[in-house]
Structures are given as structure tokens and as C-alpha cells.
N, C-alpha and C. Protein backbone atom coordinates (compact mmCIF):
# COMPACT_ATOMS: atom_id res chain seq x y z
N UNK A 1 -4.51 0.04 2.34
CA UNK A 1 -3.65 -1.07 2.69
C UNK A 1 -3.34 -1.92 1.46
N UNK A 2 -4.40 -2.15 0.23
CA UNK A 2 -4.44 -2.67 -0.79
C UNK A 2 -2.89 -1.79 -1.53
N UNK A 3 -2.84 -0.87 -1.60
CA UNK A 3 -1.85 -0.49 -2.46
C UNK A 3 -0.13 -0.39 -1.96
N UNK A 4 -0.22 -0.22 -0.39
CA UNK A 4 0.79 -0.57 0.31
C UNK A 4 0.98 -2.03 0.23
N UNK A 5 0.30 -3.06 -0.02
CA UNK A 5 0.54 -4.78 -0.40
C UNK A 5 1.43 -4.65 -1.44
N UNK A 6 0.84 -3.97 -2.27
CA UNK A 6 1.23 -4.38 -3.57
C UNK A 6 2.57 -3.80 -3.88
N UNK A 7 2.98 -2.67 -3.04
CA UNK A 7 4.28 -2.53 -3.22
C UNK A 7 5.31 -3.27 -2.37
N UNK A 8 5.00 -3.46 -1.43
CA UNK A 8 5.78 -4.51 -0.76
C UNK A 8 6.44 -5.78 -1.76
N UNK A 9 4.65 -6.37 -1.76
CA UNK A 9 4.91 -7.64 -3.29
C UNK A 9 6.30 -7.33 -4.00
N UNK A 10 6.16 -5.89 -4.33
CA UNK A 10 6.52 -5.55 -5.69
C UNK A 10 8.28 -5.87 -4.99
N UNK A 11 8.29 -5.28 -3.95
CA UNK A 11 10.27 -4.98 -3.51
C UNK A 11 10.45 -5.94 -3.06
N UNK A 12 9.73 -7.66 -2.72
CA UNK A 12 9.98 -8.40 -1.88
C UNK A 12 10.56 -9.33 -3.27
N UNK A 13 9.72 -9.47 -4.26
CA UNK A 13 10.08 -9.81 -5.90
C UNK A 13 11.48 -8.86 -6.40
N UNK A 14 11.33 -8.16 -6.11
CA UNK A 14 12.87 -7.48 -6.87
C UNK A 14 14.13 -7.69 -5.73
N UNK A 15 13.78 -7.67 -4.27
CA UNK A 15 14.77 -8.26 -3.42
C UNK A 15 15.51 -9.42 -3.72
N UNK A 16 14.08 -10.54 -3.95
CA UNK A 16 14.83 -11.96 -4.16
C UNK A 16 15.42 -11.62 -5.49
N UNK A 17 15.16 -11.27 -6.68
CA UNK A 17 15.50 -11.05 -8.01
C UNK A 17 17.38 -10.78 -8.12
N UNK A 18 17.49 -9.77 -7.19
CA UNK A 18 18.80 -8.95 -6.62
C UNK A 18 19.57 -9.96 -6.25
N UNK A 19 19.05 -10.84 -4.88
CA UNK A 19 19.69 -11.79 -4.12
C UNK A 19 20.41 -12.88 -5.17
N UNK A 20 19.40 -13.53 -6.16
CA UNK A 20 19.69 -14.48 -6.67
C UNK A 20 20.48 -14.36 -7.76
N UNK A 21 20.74 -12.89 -8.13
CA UNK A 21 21.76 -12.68 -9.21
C UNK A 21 22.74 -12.73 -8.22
N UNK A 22 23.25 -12.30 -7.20
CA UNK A 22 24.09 -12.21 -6.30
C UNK A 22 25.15 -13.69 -6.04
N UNK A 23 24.10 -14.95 -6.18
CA UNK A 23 24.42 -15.72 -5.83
C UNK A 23 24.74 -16.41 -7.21
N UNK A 24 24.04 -16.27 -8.21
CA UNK A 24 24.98 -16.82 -9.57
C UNK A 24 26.36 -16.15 -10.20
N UNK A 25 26.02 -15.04 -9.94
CA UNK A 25 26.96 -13.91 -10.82
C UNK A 25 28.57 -14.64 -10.44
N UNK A 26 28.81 -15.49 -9.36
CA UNK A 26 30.32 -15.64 -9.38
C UNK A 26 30.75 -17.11 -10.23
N UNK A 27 29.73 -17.83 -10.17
CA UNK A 27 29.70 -18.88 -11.32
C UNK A 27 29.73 -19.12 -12.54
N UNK A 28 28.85 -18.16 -12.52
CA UNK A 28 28.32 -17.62 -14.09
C UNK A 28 29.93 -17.03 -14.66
N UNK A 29 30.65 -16.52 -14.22
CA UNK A 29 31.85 -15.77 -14.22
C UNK A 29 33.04 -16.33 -14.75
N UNK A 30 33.35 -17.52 -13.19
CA UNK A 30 34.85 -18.57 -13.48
C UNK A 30 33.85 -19.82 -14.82
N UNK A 31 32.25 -19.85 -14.74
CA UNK A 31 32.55 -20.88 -15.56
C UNK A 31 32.68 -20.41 -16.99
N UNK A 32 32.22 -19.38 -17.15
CA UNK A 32 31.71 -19.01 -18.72
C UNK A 32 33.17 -18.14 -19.53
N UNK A 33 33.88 -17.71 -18.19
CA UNK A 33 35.16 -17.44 -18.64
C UNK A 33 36.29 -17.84 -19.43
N UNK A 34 36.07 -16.58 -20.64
CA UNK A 34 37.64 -17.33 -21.97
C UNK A 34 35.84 -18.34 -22.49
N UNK A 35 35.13 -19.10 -22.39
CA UNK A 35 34.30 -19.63 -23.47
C UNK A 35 32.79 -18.97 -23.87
N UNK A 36 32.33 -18.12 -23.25
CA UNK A 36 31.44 -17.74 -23.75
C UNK A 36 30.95 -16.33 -23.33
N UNK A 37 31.39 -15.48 -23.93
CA UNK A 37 32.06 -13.97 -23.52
C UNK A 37 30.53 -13.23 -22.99
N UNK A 38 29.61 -13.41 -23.70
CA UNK A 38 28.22 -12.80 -23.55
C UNK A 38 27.83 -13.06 -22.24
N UNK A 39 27.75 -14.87 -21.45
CA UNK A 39 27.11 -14.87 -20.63
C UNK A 39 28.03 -14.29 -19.27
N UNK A 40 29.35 -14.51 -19.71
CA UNK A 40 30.14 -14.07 -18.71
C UNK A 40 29.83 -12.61 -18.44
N UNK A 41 29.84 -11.89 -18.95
CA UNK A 41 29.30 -10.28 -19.38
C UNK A 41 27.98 -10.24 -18.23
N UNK A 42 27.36 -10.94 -18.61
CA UNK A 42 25.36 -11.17 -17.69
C UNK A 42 26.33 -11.46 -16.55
N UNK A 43 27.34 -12.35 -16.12
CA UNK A 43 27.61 -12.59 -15.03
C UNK A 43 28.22 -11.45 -14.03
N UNK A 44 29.04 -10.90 -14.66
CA UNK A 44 29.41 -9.52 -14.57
C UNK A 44 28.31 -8.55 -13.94
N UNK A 45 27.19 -8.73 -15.49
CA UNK A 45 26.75 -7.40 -14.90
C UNK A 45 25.64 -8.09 -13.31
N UNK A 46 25.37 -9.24 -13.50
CA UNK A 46 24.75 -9.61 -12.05
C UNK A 46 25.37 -9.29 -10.57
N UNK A 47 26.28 -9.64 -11.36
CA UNK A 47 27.16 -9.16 -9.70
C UNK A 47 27.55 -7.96 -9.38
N UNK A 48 27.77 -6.66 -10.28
CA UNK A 48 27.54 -5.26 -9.96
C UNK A 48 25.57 -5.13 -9.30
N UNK A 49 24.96 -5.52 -10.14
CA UNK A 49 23.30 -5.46 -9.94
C UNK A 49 22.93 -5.84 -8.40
N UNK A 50 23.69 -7.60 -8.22
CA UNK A 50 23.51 -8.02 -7.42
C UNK A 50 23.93 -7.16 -5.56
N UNK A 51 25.58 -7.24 -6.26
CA UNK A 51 26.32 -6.47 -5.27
C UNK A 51 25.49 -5.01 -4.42
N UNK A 52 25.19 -4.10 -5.55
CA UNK A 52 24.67 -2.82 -4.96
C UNK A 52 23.04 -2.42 -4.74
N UNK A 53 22.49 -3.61 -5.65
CA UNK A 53 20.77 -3.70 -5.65
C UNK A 53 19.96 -4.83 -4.46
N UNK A 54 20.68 -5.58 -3.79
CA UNK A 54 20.47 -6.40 -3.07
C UNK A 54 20.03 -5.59 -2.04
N UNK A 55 21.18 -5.02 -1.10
CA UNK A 55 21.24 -4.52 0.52
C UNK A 55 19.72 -3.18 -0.12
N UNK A 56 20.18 -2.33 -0.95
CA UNK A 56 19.22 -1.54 -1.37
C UNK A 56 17.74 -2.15 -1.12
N UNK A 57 17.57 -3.25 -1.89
CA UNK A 57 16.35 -3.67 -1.73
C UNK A 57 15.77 -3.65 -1.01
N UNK A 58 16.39 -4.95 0.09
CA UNK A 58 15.89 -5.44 1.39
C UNK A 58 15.86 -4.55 2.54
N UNK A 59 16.57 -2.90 2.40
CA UNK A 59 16.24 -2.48 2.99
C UNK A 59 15.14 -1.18 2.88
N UNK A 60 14.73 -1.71 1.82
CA UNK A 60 13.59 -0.77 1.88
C UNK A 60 12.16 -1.30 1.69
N UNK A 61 12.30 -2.99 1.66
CA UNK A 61 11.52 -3.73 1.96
C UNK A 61 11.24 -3.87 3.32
N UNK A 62 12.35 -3.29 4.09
CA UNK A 62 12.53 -3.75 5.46
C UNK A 62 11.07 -2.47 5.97
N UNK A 63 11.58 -1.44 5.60
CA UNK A 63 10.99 -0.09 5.47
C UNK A 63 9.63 -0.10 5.52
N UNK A 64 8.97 -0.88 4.28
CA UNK A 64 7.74 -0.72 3.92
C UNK A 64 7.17 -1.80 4.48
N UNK A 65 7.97 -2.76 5.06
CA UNK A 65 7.24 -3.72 6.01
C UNK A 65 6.80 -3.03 7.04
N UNK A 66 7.83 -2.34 8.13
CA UNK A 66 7.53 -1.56 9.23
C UNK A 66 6.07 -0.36 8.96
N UNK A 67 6.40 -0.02 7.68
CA UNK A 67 5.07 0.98 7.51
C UNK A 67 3.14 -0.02 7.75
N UNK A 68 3.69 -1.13 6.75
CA UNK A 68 2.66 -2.09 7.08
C UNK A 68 2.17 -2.41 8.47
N UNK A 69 2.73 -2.34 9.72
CA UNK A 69 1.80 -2.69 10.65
C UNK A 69 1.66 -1.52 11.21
N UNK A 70 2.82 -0.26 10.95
CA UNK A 70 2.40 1.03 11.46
C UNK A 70 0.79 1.37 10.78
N UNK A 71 0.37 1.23 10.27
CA UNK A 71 -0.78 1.03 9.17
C UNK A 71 -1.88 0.57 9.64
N UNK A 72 -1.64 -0.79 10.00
CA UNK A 72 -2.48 -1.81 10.71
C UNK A 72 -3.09 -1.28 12.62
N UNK A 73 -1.97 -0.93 12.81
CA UNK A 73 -2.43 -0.35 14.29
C UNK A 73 -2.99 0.78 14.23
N UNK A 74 -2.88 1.57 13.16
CA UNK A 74 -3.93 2.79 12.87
C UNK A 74 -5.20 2.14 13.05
N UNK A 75 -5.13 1.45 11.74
CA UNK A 75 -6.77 1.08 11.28
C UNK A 75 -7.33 -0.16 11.89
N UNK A 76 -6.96 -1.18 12.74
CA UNK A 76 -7.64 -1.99 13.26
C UNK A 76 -7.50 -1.82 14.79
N UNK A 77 -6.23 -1.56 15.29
CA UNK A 77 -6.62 -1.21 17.00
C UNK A 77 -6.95 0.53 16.74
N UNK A 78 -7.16 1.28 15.80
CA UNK A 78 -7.63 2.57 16.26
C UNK A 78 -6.89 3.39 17.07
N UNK A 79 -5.69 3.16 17.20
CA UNK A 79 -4.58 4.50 17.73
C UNK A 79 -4.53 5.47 16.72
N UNK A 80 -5.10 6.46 17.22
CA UNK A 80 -4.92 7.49 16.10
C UNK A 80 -4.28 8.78 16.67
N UNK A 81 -3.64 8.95 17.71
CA UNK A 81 -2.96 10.25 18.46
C UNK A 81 -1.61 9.86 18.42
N UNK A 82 -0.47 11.11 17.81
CA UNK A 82 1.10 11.02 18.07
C UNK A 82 1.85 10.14 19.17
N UNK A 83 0.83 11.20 20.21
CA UNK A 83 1.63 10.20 21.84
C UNK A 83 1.33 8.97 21.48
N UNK A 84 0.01 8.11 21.61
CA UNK A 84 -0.01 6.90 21.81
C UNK A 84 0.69 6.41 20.61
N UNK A 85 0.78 6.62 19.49
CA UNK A 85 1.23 5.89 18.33
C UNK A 85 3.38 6.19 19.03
N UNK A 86 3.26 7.06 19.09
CA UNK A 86 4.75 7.16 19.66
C UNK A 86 5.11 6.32 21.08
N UNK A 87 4.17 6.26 22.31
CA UNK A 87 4.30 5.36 22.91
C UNK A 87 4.23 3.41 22.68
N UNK A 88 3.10 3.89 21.88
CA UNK A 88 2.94 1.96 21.59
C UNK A 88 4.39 1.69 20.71
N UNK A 89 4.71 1.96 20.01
CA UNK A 89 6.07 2.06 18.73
C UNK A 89 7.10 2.19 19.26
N UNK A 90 7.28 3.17 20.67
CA UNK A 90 8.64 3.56 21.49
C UNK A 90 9.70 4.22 20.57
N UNK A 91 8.74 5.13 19.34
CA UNK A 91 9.82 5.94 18.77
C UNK A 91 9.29 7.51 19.13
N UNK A 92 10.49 8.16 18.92
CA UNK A 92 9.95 9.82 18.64
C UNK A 92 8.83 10.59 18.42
N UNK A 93 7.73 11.36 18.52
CA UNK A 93 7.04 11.80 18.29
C UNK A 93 7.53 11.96 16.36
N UNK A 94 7.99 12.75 16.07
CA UNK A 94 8.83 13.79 15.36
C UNK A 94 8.56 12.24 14.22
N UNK A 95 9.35 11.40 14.51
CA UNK A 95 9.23 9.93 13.97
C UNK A 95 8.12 9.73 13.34
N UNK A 96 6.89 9.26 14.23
CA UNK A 96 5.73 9.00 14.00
C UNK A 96 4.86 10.00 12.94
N UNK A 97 5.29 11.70 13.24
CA UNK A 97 4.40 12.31 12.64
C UNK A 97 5.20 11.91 10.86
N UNK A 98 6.12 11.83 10.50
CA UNK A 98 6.94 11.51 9.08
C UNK A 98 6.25 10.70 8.66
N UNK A 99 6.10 9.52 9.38
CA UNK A 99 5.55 7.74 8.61
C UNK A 99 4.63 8.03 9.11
N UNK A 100 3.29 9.37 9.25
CA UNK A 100 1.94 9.32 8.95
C UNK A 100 1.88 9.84 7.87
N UNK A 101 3.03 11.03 7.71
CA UNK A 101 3.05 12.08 6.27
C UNK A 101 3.22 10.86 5.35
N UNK A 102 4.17 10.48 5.20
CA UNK A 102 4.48 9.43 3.83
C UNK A 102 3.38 8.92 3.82
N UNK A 103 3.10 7.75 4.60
CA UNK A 103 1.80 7.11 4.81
C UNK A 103 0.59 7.67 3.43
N UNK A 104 0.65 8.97 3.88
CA UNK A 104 -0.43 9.60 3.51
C UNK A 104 0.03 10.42 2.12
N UNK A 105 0.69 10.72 1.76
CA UNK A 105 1.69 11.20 0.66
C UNK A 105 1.65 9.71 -0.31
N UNK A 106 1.90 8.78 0.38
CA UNK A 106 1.85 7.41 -0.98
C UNK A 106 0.66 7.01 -1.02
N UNK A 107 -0.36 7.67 -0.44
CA UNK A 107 -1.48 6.94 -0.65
C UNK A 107 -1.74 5.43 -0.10
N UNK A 108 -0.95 5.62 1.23
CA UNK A 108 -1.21 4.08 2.20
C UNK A 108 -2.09 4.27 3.05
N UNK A 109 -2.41 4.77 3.25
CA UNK A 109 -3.52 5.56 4.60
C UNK A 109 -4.48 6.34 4.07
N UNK A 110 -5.50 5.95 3.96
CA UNK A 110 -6.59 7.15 3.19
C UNK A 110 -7.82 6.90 3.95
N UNK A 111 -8.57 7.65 4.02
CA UNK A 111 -9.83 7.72 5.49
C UNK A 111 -9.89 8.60 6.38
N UNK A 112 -8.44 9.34 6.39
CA UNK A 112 -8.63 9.86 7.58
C UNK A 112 -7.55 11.21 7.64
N UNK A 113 -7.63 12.16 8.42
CA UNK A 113 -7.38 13.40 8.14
C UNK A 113 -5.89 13.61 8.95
N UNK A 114 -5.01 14.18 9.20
CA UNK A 114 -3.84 14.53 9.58
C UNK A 114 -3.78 16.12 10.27
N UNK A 115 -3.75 16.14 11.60
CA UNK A 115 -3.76 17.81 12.11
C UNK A 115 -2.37 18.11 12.28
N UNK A 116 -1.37 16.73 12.44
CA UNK A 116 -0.48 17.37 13.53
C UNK A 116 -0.22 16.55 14.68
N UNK A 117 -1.24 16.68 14.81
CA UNK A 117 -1.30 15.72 16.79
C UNK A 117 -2.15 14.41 16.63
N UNK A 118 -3.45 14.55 16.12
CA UNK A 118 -4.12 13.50 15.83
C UNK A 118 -4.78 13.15 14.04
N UNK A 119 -5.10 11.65 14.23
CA UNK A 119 -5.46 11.21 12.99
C UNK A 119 -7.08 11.27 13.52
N UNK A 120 -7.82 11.95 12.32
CA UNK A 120 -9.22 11.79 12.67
C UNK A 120 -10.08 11.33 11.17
N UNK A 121 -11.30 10.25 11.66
CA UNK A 121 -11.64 9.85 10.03
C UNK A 121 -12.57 10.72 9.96
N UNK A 122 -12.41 10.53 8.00
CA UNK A 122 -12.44 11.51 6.95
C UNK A 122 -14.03 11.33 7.04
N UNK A 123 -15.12 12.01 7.47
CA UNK A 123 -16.47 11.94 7.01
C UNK A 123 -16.48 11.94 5.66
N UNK A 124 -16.06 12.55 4.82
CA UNK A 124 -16.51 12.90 3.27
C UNK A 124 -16.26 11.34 3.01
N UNK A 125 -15.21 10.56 3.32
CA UNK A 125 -15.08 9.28 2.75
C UNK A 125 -15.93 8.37 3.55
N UNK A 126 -16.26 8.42 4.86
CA UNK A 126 -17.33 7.56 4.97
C UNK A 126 -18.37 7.56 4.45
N UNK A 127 -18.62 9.04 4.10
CA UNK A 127 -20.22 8.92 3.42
C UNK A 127 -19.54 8.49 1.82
N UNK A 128 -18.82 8.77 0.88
CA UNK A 128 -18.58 7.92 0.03
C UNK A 128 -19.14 6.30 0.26
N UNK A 129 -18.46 5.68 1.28
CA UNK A 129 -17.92 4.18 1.32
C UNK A 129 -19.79 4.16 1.42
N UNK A 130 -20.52 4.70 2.60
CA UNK A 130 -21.81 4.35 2.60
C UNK A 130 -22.99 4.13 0.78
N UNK A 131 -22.61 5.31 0.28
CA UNK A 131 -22.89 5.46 -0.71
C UNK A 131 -23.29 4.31 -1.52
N UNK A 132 -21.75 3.79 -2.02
CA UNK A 132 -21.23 2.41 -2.49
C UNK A 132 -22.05 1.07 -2.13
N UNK A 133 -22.82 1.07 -0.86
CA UNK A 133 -23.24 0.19 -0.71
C UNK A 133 -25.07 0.20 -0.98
N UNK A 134 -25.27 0.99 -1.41
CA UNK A 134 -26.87 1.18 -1.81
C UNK A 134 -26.90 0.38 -2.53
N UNK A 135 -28.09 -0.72 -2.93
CA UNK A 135 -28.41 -1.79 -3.69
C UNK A 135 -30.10 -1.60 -4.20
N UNK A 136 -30.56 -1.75 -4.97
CA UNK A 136 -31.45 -1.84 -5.77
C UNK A 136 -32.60 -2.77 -5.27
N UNK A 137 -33.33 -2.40 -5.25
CA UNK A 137 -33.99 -3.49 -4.42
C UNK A 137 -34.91 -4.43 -5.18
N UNK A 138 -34.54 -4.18 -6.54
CA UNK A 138 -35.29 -5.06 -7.80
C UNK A 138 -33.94 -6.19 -8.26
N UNK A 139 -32.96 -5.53 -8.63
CA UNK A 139 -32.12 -6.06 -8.83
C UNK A 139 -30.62 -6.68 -8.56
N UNK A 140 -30.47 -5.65 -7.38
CA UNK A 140 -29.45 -5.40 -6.29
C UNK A 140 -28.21 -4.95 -7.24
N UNK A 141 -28.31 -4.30 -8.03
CA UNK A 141 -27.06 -3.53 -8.55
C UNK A 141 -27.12 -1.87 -7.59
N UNK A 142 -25.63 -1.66 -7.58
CA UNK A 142 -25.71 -0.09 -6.69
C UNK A 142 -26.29 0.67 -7.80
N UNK A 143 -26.76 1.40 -6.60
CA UNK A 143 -27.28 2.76 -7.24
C UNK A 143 -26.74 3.94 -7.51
N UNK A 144 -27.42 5.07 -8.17
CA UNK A 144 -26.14 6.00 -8.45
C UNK A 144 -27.04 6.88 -7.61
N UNK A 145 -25.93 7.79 -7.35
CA UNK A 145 -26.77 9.31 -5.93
C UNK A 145 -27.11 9.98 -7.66
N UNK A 146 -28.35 10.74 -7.49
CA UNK A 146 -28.83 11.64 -7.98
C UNK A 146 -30.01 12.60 -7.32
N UNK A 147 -29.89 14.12 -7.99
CA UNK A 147 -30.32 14.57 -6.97
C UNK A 147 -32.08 14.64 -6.43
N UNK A 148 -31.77 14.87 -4.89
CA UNK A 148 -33.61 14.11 -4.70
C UNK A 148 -33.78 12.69 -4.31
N UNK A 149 -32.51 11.82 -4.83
CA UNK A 149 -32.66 10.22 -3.90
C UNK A 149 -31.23 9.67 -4.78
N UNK A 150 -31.95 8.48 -5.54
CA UNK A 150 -31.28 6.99 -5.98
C UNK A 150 -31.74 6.86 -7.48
N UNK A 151 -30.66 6.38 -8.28
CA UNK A 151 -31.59 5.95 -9.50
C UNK A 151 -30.52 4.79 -10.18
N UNK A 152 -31.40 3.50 -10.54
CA UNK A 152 -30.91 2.18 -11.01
C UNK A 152 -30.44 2.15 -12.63
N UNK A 153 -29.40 2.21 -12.77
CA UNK A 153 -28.47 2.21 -13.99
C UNK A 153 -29.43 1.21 -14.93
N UNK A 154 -29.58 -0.01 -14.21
CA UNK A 154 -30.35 -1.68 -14.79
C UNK A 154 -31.66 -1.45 -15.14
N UNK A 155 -32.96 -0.89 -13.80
CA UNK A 155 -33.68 -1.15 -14.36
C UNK A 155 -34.57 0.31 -14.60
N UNK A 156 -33.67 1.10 -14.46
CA UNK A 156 -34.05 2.75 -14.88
C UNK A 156 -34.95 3.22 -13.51
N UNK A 157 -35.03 2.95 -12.57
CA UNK A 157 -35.77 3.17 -11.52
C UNK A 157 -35.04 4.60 -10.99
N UNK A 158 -36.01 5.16 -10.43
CA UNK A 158 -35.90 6.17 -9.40
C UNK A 158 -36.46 5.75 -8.31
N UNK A 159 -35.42 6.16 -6.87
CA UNK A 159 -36.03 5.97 -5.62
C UNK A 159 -35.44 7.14 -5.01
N UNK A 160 -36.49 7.96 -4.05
CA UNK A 160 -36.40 8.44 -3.17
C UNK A 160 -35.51 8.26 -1.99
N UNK A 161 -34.97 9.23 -1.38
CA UNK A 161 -34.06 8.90 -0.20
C UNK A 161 -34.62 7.96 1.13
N UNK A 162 -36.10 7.89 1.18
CA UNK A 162 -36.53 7.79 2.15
C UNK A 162 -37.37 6.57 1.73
N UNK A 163 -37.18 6.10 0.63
CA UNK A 163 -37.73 5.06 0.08
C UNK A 163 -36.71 3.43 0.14
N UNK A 164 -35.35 4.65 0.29
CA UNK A 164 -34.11 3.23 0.32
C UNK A 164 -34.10 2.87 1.93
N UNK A 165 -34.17 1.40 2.38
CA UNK A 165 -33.70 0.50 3.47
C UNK A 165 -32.18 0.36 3.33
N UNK A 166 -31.50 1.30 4.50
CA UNK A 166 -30.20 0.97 5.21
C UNK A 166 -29.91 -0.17 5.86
């Protein structure tokens, strides 16, 4: 979801960017016209930029907004089957299975596996995420898996699997 933010950020900043050349470029134009050939030129080129980079934008901001809560109803209400994701949404099956592919193709959705029909989570990444949270019990820095248990980067410790508290 972190990396789907950040592109949003990214087209919601270049939307307004678009918009607001849109809205100078005709000023910039009649005023700078016959006296100052350069900015008139910027005005120019704002309003080609503006003109054809604007609608572009916002609609693919529009896009990656819609992916954002398609996203969200995955991972916090837990719909993870075509039908229901196609019923709750009231689009196409055919629909739904695309904006899980992309989803998962841009790296917006990661956790969880893709058959076809249903979304199911990824064991290999839960046991990752578990991993991650092992703490040291001298120092509380994570630990690294090695094989046979745990061993502390900080204070050079080895622990046993059965030695670490979950």
C-alpha cells in the first residue's frame, strides 16, 4: 500500500503541476506578448503541456485512486474471491481479475497469491514478516535466522529456536 501512496502522491503533484500551467499559460501569453519573447514561449509551451497533460493526469490519478481502495478492501475487510470482490464493486468479474493482475504486476498488493478465482495469503511472506520481528532479548535488536536458531548481530549471541519467546 506504501508504494501505491507514493504514486498517487506522485500524479496528484504532477496533476496540479499540469492544471496550474493550464491556468497561467493564457496570461503569460497576451501579457508577455511583442515584450518578452522567452517567457511568452514558457507560456506557449504551458498551454500545449497544460492543454494535453492535464485531462491525462487526472485521469489516471482518477485510476490509481480507484485501485487504492480496491486495495484496501482486499487487505482490511479481507474479500479475497472474484465473485465477492466483483459483487461488492458491481463490476465484471473479467474487471476485477485485471486490477488484481496490475495490482500485483506494480507491486501494490504483495502477501498474497493469485489463482484465478481467489486471492490467498502468501505463507512464505508471513513467515518472512514473523521473522522480522524476533528481538534480542539482551538488547532488543532483530535477530538474524541462522541455521539451528537466532544469532545477535550486537551482542554476538546465539539462541536456539526454542530458547526465543514469541
Amino acid at each position: 500500500m506504501k508504494k501505491l501512496n507514493k504514486a498517487k502522491n506522485k500524479l496528484f503533484i504532477t496533476s496540479l503541476i499540469f492544471t496550474i500551467m493550464l491556468i497561467v499559460c493564457v496570461p503569460m501569453i497576451v501579457i508577455f506578448a511583442g515584450k518578452n519573447w522567452i517567457l511568452m514561449t514558457m507560456g506557449i509551451i504551458f498551454a500545449v503541456l497544460g492543454f494535453y497533460g492535464t485531462p491525462i493526469a487526472w485521469v489516471q490519478y482518477g485510476e490509481i485512486s480507484s485501485l487504492s481502495r480496491f486495495i484496501e478492501v482486499i487487505e482490511k475487510e479481507n474479500i479475497l474471491s472474484v465473485s465477492s470482490l466483483a459483487t461488492h464493486f458491481q463490476l465484471n468479474e473479467n474487471i476485477i481479475k485485471s486490477k488484481i493482475n496490475k495490482c500485483i504486476e506494480k507491486g501494490y498488493l504483495t502477501g498474497f497469491i493469485f489463482d484465478g478465482k481467489i486471492l490467498t495469503h502468501n505463507e512464505i511472506k508471513k513467515k518472512e514478516k514473523v521473522l522480522k520481528k524476533v528481538k534480542c532479548e539482551n538488547c532488543g535488536a532483530n535477530l538474524e535466522s541462522v541455521e539451528g536458531g537466532w544469532y545477535c548481530p550486537y551482542c554476538y549471541i546465539k539462541f536456539k529456536d526454542e530458547e526465543i519467546n514469541d
